[in-house]
PDB file of N, CA and C in Angstrom:
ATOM      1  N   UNK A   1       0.816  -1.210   0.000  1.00  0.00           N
ATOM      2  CA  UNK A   1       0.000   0.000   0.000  1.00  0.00           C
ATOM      3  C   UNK A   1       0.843   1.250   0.000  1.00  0.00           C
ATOM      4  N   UNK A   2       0.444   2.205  -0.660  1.00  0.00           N
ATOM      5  CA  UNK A   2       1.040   3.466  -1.164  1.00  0.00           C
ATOM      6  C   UNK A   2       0.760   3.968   0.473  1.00  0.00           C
ATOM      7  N   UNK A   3      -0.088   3.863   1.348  1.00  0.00           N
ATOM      8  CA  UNK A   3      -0.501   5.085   2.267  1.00  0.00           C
ATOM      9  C   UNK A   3      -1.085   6.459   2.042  1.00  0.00           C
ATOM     10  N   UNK A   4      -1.223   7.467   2.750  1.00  0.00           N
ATOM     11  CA  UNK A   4      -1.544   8.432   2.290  1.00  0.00           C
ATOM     12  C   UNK A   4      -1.244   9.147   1.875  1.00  0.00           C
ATOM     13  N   UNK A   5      -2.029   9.808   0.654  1.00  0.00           N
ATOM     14  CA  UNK A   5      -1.203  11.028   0.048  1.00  0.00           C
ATOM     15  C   UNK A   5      -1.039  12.148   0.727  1.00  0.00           C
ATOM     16  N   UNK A   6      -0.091  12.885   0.915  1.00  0.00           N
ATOM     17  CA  UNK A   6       1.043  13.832   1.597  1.00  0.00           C
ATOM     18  C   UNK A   6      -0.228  14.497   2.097  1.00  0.00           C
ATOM     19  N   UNK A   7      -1.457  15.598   1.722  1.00  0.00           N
ATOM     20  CA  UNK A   7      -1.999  16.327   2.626  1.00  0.00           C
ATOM     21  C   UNK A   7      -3.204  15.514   3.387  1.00  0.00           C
ATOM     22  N   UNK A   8      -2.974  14.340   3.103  1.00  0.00           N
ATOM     23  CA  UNK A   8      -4.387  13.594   4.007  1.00  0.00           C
ATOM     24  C   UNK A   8      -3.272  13.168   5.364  1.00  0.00           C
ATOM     25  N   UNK A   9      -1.798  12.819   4.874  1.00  0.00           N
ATOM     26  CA  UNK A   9      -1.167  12.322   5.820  1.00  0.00           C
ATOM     27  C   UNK A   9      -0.997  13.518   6.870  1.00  0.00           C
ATOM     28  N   UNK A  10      -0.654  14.750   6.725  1.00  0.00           N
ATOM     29  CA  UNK A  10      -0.852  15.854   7.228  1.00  0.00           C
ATOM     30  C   UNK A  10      -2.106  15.978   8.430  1.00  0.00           C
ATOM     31  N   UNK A  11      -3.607  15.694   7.796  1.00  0.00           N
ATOM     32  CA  UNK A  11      -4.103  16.141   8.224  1.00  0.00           C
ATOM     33  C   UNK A  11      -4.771  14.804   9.134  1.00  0.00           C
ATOM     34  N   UNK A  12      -4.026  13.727   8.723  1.00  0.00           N
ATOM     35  CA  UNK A  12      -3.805  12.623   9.839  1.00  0.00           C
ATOM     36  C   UNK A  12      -3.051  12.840  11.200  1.00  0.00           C
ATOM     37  N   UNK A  13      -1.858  13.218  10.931  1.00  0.00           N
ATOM     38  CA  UNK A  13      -1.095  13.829  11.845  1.00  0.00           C
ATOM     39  C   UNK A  13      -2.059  14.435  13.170  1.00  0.00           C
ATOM     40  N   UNK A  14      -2.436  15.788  12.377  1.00  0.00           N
ATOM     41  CA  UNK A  14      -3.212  16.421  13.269  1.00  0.00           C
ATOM     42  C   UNK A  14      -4.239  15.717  14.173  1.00  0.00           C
ATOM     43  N   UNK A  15      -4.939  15.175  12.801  1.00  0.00           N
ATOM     44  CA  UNK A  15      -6.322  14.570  13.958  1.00  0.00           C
ATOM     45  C   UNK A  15      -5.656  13.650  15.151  1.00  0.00           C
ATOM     46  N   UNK A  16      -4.857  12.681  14.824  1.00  0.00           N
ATOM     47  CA  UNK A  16      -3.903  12.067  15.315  1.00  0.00           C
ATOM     48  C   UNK A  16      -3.409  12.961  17.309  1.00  0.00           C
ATOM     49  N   UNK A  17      -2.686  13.657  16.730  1.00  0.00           N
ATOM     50  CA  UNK A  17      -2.324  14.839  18.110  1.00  0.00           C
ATOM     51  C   UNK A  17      -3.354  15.392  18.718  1.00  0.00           C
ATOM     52  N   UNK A  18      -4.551  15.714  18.250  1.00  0.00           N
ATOM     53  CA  UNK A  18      -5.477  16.487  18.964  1.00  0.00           C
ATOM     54  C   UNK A  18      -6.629  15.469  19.503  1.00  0.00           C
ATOM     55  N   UNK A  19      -6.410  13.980  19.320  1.00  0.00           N
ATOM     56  CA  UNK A  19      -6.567  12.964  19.944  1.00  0.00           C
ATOM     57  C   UNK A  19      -8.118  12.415  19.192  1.00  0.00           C
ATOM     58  N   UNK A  20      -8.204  13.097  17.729  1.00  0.00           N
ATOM     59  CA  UNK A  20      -9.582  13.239  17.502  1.00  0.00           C
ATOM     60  C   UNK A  20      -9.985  11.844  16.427  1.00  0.00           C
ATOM     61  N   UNK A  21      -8.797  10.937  16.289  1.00  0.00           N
ATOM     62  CA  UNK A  21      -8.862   9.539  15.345  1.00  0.00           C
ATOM     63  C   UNK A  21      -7.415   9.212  16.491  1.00  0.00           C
ATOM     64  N   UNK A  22      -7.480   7.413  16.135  1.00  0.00           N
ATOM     65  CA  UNK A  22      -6.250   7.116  16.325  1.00  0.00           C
ATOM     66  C   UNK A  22      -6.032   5.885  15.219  1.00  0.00           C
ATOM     67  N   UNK A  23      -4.409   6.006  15.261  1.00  0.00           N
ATOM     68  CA  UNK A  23      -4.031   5.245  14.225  1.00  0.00           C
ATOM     69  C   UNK A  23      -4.229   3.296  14.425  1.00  0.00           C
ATOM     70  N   UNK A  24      -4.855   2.904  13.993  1.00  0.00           N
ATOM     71  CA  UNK A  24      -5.027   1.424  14.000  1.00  0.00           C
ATOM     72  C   UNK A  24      -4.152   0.553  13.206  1.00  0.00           C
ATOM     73  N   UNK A  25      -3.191   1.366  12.507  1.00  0.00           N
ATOM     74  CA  UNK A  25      -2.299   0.645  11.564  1.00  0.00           C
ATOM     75  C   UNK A  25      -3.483   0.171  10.354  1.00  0.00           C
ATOM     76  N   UNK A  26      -2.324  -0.891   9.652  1.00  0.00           N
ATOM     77  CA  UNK A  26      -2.427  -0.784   7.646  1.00  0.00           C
ATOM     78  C   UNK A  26      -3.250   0.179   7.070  1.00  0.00           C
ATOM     79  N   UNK A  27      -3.003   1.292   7.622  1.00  0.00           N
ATOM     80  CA  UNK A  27      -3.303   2.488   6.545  1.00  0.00           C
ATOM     81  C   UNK A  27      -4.643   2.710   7.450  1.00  0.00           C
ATOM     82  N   UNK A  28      -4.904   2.634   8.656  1.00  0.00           N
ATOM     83  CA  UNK A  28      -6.866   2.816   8.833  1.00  0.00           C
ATOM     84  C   UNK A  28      -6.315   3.175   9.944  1.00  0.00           C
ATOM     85  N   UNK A  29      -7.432   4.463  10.407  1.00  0.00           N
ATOM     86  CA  UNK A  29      -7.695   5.458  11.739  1.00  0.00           C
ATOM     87  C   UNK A  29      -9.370   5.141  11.667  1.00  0.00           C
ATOM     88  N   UNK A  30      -9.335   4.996  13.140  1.00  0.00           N
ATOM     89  CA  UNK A  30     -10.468   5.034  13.303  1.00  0.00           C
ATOM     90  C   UNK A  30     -11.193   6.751  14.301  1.00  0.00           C
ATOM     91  N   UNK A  31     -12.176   6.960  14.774  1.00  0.00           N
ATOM     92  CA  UNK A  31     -12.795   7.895  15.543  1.00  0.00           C
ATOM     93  C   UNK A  31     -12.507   7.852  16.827  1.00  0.00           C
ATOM     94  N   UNK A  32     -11.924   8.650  17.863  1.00  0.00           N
ATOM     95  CA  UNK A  32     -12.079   8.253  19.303  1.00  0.00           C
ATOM     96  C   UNK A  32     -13.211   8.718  19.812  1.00  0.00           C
ATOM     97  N   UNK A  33     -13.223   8.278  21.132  1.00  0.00           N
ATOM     98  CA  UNK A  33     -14.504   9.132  21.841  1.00  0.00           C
ATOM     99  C   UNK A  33     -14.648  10.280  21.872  1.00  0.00           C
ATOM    100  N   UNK A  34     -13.705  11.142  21.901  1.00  0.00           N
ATOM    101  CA  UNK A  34     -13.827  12.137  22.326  1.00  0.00           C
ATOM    102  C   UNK A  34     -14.415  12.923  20.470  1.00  0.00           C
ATOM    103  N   UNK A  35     -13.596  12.562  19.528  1.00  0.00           N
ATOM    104  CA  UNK A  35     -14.223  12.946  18.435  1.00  0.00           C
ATOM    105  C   UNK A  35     -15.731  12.914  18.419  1.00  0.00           C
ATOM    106  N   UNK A  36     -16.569  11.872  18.973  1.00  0.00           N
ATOM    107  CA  UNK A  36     -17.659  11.261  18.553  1.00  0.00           C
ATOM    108  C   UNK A  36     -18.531  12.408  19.296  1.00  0.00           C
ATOM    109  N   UNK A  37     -17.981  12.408  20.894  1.00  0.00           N
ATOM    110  CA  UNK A  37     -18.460  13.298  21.891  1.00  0.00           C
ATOM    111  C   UNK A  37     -19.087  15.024  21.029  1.00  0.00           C
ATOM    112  N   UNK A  38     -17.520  15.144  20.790  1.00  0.00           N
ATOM    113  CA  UNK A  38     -17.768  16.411  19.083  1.00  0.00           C
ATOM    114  C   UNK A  38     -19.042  16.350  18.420  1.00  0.00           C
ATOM    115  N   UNK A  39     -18.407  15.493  17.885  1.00  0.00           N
ATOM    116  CA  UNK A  39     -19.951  15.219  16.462  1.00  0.00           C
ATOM    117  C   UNK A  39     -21.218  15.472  17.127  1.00  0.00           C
ATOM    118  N   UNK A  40     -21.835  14.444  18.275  1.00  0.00           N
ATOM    119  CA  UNK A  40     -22.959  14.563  18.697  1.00  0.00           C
ATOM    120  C   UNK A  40     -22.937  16.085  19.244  1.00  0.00           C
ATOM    121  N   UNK A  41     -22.124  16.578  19.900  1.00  0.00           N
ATOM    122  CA  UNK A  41     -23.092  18.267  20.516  1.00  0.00           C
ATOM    123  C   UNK A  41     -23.061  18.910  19.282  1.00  0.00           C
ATOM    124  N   UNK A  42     -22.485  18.703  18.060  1.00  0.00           N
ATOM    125  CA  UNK A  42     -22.453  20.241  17.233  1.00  0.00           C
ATOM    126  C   UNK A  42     -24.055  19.633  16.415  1.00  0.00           C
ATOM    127  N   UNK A  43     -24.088  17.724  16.322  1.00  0.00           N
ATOM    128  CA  UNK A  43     -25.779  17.657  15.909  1.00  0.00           C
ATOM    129  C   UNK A  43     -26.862  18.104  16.847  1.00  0.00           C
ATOM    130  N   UNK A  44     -26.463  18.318  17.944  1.00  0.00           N
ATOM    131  CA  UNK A  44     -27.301  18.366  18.935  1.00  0.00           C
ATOM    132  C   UNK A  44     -28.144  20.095  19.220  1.00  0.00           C
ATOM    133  N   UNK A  45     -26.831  21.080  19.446  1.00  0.00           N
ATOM    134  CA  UNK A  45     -26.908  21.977  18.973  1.00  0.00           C
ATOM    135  C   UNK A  45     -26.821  22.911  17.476  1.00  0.00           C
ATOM    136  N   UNK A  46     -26.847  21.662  16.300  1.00  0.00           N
ATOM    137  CA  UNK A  46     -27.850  22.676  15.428  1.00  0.00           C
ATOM    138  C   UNK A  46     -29.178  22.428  15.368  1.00  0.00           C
ATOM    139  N   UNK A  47     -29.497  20.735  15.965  1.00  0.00           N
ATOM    140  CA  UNK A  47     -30.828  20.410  16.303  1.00  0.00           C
ATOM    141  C   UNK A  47     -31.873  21.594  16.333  1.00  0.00           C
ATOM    142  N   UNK A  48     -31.038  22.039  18.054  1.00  0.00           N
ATOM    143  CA  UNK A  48     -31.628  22.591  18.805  1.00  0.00           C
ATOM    144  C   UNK A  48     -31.860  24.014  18.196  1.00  0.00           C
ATOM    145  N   UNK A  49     -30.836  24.822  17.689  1.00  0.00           N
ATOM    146  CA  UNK A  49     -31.005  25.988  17.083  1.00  0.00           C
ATOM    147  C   UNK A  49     -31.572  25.982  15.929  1.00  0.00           C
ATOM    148  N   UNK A  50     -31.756  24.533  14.912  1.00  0.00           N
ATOM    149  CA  UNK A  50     -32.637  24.801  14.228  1.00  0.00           C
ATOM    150  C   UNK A  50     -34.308  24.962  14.397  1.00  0.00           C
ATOM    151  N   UNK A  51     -34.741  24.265  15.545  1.00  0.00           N
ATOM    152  CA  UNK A  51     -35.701  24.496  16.168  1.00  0.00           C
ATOM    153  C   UNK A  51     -36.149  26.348  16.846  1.00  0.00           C
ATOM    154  N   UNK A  52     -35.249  27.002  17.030  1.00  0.00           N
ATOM    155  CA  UNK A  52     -35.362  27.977  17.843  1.00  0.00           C
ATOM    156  C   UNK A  52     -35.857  28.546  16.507  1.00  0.00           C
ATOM    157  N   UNK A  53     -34.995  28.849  15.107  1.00  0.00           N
ATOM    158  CA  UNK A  53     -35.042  29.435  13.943  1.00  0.00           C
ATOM    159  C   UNK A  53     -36.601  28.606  13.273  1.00  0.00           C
ATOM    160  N   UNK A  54     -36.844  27.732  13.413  1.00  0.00           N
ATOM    161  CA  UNK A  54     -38.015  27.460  12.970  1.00  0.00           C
ATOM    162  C   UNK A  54     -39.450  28.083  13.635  1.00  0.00           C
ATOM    163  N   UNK A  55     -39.109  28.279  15.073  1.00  0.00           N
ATOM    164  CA  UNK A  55     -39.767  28.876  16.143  1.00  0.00           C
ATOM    165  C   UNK A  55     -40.337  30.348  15.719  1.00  0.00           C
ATOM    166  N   UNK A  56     -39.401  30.963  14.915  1.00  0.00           N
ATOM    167  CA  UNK A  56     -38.928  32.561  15.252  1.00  0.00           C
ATOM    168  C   UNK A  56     -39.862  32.764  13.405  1.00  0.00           C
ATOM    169  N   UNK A  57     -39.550  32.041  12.701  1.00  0.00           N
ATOM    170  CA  UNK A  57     -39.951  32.123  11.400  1.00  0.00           C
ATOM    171  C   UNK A  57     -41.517  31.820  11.419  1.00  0.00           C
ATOM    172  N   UNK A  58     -42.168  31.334  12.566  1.00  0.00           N
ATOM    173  CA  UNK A  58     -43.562  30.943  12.324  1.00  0.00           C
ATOM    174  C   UNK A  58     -43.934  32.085  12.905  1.00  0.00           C
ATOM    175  N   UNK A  59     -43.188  32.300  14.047  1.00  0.00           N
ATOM    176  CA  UNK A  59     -43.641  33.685  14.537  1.00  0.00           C
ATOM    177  C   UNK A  59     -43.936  34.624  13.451  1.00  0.00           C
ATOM    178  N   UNK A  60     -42.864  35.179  12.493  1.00  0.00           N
ATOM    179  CA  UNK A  60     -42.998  35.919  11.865  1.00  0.00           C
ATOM    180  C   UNK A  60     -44.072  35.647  10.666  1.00  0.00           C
ATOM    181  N   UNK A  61     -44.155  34.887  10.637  1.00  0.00           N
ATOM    182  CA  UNK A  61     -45.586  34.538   9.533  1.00  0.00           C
ATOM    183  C   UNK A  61     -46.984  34.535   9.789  1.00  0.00           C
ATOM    184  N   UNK A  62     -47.225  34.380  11.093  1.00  0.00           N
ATOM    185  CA  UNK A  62     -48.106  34.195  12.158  1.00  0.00           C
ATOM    186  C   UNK A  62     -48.459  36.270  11.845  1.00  0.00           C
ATOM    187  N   UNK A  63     -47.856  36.793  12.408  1.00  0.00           N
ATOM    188  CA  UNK A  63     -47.955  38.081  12.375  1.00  0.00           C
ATOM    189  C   UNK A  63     -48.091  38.655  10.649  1.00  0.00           C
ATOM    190  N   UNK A  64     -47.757  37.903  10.097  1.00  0.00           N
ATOM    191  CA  UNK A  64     -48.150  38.893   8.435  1.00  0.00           C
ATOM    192  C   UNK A  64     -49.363  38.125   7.727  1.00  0.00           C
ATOM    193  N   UNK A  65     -49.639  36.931   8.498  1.00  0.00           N
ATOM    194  CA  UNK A  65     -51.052  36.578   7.744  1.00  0.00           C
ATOM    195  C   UNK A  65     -52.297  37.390   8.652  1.00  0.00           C
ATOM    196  N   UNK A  66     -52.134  37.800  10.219  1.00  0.00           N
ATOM    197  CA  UNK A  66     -53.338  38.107  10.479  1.00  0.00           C
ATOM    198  C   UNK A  66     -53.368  39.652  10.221  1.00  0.00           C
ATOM    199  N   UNK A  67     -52.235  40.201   9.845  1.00  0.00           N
ATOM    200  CA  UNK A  67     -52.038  41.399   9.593  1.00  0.00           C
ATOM    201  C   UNK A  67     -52.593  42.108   8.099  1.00  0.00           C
TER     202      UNK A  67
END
């Protein structure tokens, strides 16, 4: 296996150090927890803020139909 090409290996590195994959060897990283931990609040909080923005938009429609 060739491995990775130079800016994926790069940006292996990183994820690598900031503890956000770890290396499993023959060429495969997997996710750690703490990555995963990531993922779920940023779904969680656009969930949630997409709800607030859906909230705010009925409002405003609410007010130009009885208007």
């Amino acid at each position: 296996g060739e491995g990775f090409p130079n800016d994926l290996e790069q940006l292996k590195n990183f994820l690598i150090k900031n503890e956000l994959v770890s290396d499993i060897g023959n060429n495969e990283i997997e996710l750690t927890e703490k990555a995963m931990i990531i993922v779920q609040r940023y779904y969680m909080e656009y969930d949630y803020n997409r709800e607030i923005l859906d909230f705010m938009y009925n409002l405003d429609n609410k007010e130009e139909s009885e208007s």
